[in-house]
PDB file of N, CA and C in Angstrom:
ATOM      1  N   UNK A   1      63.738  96.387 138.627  1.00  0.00           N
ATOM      2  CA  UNK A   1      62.534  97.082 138.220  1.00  0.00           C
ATOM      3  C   UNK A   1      62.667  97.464 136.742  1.00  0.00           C
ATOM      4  N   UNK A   2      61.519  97.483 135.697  1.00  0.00           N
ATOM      5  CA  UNK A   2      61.358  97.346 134.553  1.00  0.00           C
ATOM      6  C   UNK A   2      62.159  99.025 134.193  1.00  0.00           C
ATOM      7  N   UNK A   3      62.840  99.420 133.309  1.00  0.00           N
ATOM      8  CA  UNK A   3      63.549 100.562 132.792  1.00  0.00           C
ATOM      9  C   UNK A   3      64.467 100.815 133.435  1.00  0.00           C
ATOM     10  N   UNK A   4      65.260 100.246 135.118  1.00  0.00           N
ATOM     11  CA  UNK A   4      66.104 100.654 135.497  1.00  0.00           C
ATOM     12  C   UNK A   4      67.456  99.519 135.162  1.00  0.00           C
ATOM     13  N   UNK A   5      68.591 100.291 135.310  1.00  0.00           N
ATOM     14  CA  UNK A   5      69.777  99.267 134.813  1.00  0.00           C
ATOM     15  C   UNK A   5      70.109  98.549 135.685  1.00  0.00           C
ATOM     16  N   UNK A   6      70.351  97.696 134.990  1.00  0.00           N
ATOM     17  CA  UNK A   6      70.738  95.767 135.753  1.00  0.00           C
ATOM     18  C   UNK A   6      71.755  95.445 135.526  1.00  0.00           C
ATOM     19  N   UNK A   7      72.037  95.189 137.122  1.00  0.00           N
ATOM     20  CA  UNK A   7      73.819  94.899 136.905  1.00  0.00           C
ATOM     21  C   UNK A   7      74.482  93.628 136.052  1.00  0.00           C
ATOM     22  N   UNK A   8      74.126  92.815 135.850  1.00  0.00           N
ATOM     23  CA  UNK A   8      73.591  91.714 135.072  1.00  0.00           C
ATOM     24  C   UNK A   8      73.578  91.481 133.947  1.00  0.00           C
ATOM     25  N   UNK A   9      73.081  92.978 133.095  1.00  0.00           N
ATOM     26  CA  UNK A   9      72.751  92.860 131.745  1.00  0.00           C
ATOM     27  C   UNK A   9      74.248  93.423 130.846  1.00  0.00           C
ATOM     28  N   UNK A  10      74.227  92.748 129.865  1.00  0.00           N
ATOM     29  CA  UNK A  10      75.531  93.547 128.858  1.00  0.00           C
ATOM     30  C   UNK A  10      75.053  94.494 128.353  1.00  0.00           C
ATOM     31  N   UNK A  11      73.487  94.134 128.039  1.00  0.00           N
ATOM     32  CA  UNK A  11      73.658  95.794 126.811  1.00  0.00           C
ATOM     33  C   UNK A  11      73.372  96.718 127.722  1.00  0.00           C
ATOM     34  N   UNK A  12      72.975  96.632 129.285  1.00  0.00           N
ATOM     35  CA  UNK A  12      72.931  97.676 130.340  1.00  0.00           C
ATOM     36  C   UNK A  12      74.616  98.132 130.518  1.00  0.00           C
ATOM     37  N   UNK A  13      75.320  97.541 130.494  1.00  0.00           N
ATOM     38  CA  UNK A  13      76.841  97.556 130.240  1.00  0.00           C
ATOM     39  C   UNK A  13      77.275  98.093 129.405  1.00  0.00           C
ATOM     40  N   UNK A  14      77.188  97.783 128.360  1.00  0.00           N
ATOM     41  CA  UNK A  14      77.379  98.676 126.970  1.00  0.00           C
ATOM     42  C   UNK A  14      76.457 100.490 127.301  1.00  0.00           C
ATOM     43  N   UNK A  15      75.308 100.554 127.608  1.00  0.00           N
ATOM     44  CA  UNK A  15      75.074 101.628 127.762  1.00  0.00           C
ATOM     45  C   UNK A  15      76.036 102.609 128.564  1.00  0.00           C
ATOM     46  N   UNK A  16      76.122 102.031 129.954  1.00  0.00           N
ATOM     47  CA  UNK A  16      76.967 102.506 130.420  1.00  0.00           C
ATOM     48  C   UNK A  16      78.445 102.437 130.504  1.00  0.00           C
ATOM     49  N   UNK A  17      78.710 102.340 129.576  1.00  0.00           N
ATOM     50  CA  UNK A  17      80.180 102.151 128.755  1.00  0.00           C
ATOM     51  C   UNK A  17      81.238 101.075 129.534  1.00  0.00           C
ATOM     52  N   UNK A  18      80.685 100.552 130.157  1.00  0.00           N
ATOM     53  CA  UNK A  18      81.811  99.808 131.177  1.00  0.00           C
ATOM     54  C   UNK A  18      82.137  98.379 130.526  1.00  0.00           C
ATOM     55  N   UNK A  19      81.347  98.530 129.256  1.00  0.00           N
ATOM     56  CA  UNK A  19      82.033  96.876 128.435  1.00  0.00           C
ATOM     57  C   UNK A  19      81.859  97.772 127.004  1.00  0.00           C
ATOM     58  N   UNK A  20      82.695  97.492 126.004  1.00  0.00           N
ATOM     59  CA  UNK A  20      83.070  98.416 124.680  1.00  0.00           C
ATOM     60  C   UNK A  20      82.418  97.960 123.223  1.00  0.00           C
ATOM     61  N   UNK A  21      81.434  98.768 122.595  1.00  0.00           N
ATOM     62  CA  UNK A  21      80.359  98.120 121.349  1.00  0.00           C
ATOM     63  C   UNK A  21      81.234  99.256 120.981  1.00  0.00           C
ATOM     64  N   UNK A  22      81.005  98.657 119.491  1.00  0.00           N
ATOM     65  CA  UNK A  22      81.195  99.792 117.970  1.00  0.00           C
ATOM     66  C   UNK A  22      80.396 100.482 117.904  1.00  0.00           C
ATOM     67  N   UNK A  23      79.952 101.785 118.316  1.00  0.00           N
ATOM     68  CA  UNK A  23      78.375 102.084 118.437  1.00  0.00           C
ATOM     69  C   UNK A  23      78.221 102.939 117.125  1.00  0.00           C
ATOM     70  N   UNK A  24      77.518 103.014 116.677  1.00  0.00           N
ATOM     71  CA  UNK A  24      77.298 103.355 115.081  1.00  0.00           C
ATOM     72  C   UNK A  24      75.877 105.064 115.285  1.00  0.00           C
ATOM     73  N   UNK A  25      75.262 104.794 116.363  1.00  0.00           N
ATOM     74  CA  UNK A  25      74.200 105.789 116.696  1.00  0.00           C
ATOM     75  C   UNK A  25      73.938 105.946 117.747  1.00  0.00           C
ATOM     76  N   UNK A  26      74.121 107.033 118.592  1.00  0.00           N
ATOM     77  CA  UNK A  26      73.543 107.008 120.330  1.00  0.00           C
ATOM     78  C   UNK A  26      72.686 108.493 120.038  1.00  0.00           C
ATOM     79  N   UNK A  27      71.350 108.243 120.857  1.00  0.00           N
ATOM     80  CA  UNK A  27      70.490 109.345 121.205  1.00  0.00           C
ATOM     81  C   UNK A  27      70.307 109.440 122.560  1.00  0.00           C
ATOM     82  N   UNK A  28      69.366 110.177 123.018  1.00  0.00           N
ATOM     83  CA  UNK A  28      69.090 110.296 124.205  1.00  0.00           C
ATOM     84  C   UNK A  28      68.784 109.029 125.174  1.00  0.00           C
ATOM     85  N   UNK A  29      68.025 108.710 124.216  1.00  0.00           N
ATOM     86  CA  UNK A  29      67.347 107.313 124.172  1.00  0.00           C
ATOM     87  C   UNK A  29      67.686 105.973 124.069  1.00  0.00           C
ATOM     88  N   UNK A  30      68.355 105.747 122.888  1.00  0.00           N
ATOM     89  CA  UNK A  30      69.043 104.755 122.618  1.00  0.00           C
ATOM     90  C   UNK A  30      70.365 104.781 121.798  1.00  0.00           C
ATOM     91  N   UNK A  31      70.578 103.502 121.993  1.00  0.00           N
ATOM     92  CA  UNK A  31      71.734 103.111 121.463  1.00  0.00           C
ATOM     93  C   UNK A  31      72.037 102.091 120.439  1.00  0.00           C
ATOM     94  N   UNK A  32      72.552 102.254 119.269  1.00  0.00           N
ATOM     95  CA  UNK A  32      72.965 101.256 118.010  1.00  0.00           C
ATOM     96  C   UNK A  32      74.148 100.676 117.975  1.00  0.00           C
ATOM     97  N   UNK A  33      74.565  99.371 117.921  1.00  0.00           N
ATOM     98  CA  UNK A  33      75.803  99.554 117.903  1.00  0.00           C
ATOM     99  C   UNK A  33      75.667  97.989 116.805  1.00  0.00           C
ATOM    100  N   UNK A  34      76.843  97.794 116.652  1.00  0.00           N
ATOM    101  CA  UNK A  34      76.884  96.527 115.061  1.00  0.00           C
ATOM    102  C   UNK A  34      77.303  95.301 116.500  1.00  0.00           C
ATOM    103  N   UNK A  35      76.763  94.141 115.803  1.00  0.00           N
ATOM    104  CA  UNK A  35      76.948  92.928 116.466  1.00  0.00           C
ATOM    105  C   UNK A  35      77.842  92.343 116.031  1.00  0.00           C
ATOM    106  N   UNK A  36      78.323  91.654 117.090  1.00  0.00           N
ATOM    107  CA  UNK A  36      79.207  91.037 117.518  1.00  0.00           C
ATOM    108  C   UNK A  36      79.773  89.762 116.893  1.00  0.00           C
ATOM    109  N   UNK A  37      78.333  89.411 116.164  1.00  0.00           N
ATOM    110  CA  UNK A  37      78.841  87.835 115.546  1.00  0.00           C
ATOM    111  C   UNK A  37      77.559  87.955 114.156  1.00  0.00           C
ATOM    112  N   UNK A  38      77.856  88.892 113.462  1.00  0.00           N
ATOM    113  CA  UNK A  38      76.918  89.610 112.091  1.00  0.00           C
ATOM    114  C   UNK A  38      76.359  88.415 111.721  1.00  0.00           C
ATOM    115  N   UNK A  39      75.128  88.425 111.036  1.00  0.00           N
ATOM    116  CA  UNK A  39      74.524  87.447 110.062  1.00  0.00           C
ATOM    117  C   UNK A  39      73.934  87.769 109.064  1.00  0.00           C
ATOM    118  N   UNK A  40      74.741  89.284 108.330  1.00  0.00           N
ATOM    119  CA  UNK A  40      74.538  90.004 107.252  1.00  0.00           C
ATOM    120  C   UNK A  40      75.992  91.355 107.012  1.00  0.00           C
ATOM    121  N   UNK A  41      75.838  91.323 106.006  1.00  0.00           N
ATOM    122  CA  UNK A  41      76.814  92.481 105.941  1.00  0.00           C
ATOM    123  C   UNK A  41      76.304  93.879 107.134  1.00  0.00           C
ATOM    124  N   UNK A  42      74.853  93.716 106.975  1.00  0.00           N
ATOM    125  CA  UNK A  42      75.012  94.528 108.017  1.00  0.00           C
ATOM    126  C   UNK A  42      74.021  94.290 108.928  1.00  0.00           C
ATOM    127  N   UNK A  43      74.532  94.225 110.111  1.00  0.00           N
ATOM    128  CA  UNK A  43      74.151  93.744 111.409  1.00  0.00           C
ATOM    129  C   UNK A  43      74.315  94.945 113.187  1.00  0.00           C
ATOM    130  N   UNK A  44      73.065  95.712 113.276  1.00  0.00           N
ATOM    131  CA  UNK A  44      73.008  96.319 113.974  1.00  0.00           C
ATOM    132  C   UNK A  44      72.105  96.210 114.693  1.00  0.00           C
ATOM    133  N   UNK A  45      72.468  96.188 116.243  1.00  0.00           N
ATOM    134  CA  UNK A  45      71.269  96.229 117.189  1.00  0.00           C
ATOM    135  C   UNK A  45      70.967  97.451 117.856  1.00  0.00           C
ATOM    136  N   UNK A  46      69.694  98.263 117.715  1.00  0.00           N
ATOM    137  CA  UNK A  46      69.075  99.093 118.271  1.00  0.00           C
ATOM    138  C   UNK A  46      68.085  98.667 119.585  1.00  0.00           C
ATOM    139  N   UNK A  47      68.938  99.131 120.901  1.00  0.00           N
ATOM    140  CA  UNK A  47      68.758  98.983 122.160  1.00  0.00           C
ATOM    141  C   UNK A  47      68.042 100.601 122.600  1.00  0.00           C
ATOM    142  N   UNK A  48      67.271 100.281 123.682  1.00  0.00           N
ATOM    143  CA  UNK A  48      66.801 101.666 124.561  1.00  0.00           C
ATOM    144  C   UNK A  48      67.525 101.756 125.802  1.00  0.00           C
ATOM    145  N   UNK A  49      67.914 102.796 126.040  1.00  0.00           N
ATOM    146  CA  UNK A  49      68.954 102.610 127.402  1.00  0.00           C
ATOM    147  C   UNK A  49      68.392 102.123 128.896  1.00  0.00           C
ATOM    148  N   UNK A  50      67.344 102.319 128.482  1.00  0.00           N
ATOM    149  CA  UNK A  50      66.608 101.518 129.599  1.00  0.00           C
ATOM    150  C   UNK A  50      66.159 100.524 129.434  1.00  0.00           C
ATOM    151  N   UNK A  51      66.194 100.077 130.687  1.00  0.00           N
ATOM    152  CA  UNK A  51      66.077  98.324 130.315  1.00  0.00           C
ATOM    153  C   UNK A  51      64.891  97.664 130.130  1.00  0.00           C
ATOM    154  N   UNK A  52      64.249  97.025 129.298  1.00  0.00           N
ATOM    155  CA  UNK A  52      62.805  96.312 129.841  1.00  0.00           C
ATOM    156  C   UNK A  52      63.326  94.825 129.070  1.00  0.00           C
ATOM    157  N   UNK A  53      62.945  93.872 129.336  1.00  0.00           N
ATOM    158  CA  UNK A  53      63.216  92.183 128.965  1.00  0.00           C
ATOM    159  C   UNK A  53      62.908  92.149 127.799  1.00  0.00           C
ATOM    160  N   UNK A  54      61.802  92.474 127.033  1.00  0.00           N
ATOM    161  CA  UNK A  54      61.773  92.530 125.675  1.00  0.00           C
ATOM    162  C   UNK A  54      60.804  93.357 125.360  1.00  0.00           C
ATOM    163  N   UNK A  55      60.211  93.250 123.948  1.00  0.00           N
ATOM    164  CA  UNK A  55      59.429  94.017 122.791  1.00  0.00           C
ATOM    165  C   UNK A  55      58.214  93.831 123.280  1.00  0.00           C
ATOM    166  N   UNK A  56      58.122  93.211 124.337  1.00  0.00           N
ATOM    167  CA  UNK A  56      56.432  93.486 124.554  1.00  0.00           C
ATOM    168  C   UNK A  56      56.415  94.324 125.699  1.00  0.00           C
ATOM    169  N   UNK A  57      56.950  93.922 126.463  1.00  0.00           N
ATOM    170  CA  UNK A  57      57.372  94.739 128.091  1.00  0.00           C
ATOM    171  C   UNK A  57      57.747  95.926 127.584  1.00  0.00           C
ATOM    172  N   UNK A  58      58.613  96.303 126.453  1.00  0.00           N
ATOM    173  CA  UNK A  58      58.792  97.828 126.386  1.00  0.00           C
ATOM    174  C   UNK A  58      57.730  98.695 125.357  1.00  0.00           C
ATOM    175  N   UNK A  59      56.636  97.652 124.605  1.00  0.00           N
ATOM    176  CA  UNK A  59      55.549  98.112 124.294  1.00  0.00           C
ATOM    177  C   UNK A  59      54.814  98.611 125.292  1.00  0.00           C
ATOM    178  N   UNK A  60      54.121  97.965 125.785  1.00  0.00           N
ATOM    179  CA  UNK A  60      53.369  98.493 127.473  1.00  0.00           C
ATOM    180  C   UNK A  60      54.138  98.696 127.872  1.00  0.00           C
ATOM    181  N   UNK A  61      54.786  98.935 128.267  1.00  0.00           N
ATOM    182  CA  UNK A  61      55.384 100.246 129.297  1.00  0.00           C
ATOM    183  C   UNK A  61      55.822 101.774 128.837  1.00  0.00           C
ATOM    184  N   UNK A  62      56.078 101.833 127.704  1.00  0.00           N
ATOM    185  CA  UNK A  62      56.396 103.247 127.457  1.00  0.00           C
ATOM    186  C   UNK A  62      56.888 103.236 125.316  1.00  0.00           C
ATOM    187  N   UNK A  63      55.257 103.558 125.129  1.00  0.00           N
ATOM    188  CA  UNK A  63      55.044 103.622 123.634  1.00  0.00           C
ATOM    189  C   UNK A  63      55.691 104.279 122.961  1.00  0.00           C
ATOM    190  N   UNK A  64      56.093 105.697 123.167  1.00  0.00           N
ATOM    191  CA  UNK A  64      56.863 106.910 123.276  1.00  0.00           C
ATOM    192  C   UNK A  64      58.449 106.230 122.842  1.00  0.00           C
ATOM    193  N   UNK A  65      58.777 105.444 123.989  1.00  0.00           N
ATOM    194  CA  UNK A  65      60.653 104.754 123.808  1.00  0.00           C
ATOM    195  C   UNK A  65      60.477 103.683 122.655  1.00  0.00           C
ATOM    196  N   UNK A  66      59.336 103.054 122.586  1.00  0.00           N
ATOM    197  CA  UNK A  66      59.033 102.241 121.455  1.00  0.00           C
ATOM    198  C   UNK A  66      59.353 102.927 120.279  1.00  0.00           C
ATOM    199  N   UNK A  67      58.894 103.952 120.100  1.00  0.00           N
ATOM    200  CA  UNK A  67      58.480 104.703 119.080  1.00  0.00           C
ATOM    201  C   UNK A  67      60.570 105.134 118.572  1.00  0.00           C
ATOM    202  N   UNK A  68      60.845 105.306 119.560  1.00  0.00           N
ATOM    203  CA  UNK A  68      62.293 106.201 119.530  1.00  0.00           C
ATOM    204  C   UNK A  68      62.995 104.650 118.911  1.00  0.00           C
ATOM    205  N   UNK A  69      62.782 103.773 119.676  1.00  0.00           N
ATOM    206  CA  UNK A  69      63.843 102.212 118.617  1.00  0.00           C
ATOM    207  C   UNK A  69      63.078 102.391 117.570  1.00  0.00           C
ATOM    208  N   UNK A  70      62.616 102.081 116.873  1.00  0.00           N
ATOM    209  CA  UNK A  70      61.904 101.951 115.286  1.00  0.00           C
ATOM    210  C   UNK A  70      62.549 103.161 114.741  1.00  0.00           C
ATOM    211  N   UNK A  71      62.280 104.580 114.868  1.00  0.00           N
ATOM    212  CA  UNK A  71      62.774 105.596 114.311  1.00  0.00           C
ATOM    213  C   UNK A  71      64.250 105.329 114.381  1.00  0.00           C
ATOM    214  N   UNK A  72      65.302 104.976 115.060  1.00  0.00           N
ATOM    215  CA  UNK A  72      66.447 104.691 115.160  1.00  0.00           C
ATOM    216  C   UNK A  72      66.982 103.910 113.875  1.00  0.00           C
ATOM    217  N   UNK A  73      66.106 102.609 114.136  1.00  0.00           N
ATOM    218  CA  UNK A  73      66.538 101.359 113.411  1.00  0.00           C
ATOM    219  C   UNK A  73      66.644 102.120 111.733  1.00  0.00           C
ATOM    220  N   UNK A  74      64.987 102.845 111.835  1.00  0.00           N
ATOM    221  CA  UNK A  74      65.326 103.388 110.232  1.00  0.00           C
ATOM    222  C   UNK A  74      66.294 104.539 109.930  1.00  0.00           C
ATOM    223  N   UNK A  75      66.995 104.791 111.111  1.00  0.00           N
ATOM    224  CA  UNK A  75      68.123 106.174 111.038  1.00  0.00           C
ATOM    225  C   UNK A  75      69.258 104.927 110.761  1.00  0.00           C
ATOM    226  N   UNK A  76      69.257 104.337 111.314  1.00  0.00           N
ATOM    227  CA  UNK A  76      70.696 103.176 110.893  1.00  0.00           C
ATOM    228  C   UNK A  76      70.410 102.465 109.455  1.00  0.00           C
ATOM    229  N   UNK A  77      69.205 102.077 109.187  1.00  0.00           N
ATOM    230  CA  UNK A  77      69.221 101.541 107.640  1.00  0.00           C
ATOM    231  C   UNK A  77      69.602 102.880 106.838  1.00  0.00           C
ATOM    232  N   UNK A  78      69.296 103.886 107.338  1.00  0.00           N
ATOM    233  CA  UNK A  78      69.538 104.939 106.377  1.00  0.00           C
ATOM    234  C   UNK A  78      71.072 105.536 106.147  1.00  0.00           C
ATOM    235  N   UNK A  79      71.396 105.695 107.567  1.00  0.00           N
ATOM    236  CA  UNK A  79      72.760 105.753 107.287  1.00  0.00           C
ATOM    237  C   UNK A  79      74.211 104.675 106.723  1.00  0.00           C
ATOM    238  N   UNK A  80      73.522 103.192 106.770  1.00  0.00           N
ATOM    239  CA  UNK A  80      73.789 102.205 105.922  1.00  0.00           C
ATOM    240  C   UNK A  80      73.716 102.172 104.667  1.00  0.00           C
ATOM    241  N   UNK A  81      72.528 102.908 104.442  1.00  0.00           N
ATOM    242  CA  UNK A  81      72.474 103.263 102.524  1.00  0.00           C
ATOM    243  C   UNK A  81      71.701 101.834 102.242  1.00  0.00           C
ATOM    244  N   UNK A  82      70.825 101.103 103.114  1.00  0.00           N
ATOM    245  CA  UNK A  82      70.361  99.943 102.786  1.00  0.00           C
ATOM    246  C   UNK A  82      69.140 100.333 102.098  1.00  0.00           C
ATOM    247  N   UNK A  83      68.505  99.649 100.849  1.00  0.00           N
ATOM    248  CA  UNK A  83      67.557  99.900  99.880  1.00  0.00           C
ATOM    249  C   UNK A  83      66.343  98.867 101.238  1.00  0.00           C
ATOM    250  N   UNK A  84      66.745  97.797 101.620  1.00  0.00           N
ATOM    251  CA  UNK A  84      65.705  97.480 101.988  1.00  0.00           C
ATOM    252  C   UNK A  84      66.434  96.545 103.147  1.00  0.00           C
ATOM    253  N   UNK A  85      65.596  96.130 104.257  1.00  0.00           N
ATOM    254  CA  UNK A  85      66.922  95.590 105.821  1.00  0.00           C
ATOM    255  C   UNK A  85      65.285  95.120 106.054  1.00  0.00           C
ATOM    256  N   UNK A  86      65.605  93.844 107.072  1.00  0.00           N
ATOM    257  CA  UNK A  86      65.039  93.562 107.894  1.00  0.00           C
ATOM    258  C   UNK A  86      65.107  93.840 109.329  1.00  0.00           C
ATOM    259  N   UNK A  87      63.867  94.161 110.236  1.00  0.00           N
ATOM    260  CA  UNK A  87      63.951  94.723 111.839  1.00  0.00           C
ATOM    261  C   UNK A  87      63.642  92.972 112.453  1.00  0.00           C
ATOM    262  N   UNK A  88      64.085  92.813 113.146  1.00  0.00           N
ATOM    263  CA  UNK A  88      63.726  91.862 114.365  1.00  0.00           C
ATOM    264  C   UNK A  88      63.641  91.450 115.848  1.00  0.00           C
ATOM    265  N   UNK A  89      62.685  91.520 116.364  1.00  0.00           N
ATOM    266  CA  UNK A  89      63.056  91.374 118.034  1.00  0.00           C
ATOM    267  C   UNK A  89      62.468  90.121 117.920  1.00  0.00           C
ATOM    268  N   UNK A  90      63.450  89.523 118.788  1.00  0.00           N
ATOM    269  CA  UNK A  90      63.494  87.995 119.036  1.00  0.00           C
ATOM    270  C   UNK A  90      63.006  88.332 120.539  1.00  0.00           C
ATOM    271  N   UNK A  91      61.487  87.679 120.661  1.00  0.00           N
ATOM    272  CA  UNK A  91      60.696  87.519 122.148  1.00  0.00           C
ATOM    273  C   UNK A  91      60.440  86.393 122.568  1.00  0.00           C
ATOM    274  N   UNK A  92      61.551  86.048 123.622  1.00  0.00           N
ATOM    275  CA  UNK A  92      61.300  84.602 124.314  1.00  0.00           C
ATOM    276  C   UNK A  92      62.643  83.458 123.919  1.00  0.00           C
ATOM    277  N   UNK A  93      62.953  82.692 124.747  1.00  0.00           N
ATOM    278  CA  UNK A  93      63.968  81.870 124.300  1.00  0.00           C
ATOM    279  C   UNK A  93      63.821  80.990 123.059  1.00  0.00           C
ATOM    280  N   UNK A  94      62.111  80.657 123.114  1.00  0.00           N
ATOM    281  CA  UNK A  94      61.896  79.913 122.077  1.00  0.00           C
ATOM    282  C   UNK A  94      62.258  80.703 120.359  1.00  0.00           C
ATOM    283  N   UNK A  95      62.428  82.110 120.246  1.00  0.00           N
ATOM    284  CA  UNK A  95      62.207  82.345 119.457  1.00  0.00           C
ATOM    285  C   UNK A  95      64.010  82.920 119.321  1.00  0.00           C
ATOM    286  N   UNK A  96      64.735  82.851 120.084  1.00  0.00           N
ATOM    287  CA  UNK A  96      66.103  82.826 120.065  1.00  0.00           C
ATOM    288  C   UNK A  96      66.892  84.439 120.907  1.00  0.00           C
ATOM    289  N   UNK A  97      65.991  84.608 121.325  1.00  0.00           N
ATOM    290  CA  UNK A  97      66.595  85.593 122.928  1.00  0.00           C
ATOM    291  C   UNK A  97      67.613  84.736 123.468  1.00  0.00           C
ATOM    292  N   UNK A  98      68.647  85.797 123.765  1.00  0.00           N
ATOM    293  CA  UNK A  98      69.669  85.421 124.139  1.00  0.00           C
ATOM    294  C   UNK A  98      69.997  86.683 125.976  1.00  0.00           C
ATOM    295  N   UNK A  99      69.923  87.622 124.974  1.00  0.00           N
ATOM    296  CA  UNK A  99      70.249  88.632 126.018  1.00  0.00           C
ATOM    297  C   UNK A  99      68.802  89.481 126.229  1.00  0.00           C
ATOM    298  N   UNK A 100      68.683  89.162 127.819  1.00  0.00           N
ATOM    299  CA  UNK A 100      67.236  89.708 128.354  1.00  0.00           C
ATOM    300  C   UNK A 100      67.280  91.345 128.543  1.00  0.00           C
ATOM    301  N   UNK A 101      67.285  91.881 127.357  1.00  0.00           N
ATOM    302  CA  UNK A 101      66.855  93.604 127.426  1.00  0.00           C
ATOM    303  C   UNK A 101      67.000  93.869 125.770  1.00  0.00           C
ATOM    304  N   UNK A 102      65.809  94.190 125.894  1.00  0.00           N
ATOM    305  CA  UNK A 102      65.139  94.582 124.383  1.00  0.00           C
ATOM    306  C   UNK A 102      65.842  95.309 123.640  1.00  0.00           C
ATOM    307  N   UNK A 103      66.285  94.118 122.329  1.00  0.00           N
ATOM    308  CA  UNK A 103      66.686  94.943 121.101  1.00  0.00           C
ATOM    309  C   UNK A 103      66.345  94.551 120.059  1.00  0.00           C
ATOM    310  N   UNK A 104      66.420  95.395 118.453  1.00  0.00           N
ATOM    311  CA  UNK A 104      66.222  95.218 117.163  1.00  0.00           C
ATOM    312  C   UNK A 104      67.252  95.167 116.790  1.00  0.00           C
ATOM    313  N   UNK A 105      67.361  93.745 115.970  1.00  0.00           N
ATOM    314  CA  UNK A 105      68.326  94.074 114.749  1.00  0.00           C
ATOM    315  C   UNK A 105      68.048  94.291 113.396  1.00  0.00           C
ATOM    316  N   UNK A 106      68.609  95.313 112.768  1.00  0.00           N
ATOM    317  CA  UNK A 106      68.589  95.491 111.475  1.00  0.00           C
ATOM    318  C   UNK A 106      69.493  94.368 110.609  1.00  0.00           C
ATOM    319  N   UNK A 107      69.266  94.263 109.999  1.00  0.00           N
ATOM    320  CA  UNK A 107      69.813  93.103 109.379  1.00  0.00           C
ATOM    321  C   UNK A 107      69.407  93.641 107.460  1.00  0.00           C
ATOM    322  N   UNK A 108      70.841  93.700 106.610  1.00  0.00           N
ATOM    323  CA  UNK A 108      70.464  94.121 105.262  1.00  0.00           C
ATOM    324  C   UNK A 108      71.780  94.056 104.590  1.00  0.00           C
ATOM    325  N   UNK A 109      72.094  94.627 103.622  1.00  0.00           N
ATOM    326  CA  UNK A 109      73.004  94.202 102.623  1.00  0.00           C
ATOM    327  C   UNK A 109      73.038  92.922 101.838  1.00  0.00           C
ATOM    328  N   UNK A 110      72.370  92.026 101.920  1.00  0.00           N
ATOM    329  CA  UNK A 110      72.365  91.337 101.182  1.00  0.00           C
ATOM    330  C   UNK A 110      70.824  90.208 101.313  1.00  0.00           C
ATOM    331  N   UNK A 111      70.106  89.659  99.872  1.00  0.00           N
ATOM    332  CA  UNK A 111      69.163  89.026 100.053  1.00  0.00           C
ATOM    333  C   UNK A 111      68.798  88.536 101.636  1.00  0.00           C
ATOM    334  N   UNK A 112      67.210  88.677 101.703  1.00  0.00           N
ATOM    335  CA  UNK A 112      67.082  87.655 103.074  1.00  0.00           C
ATOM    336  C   UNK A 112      65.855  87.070 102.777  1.00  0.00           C
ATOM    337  N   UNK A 113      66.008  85.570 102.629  1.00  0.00           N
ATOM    338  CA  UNK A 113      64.910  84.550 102.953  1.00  0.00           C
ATOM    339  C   UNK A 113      63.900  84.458 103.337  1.00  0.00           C
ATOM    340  N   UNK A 114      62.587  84.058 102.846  1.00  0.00           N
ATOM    341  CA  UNK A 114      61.611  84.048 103.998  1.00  0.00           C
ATOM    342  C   UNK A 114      60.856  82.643 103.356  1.00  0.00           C
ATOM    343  N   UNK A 115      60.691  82.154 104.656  1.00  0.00           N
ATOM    344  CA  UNK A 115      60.516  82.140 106.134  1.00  0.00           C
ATOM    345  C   UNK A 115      62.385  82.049 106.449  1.00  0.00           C
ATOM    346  N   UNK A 116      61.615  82.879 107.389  1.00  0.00           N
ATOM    347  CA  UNK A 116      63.581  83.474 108.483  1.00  0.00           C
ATOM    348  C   UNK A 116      63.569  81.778 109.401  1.00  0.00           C
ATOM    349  N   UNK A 117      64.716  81.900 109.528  1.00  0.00           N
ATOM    350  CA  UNK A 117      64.940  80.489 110.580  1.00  0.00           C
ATOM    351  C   UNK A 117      64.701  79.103 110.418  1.00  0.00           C
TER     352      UNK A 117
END
């Protein structure tokens, strides 16, 4: 069921500490922690501890927890000291989802390209 934890999921794992992230920010709400395989000096994913599959599912469903990742992401660029970072949720395999429970990565420290990918 959509917000409850899945035995299944890693970053439901990581929330509940039973597999080990660098975690850089935890709130009530969510959780930051730096990735695993960076594609910037700095590379952090801002997760909600509850689970929903992605950025649209945790749009409709609860605007409020939406609201709490974004404010996060910019508490981690900030405490990075990044002048300027990119946010990204990757929705759908096509677009390079990997792990099914919604996160942002910040991504900054150094130039980023556009078009991404």
């Amino acid at each position: 069921m959509a917000g409850e934890p899945q035995d299944d999921c890693l970053f439901c794992k990581i929330v509940a500490g039973t597999i080990p992230a660098t975690i850089v920010r935890q709130t009530e709400t969510t959780v930051a922690f730096r990735d695993i395989n960076p594609q910037a000096p700095t590379h952090v994913l801002v997760i909600p501890k509850a689970h929903y599959e992605n950025a649209a599912a945790l749009a409709a469903a609860d605007p409020a927890l939406t609201a709490d990742v974004l404010r996060e992401a910019q508490a981690v660029a900030d405490e990075e000291k990044l002048d300027s970072y990119r946010l990204v949720f990757n929705t759908g395999s096509g677009a390079g989802q990997t792990v099914w429970h919604v996160h942002g990565h910040v991504l900054g420290g150094r130039g980023l390209e556009w078009p991404p990918g």
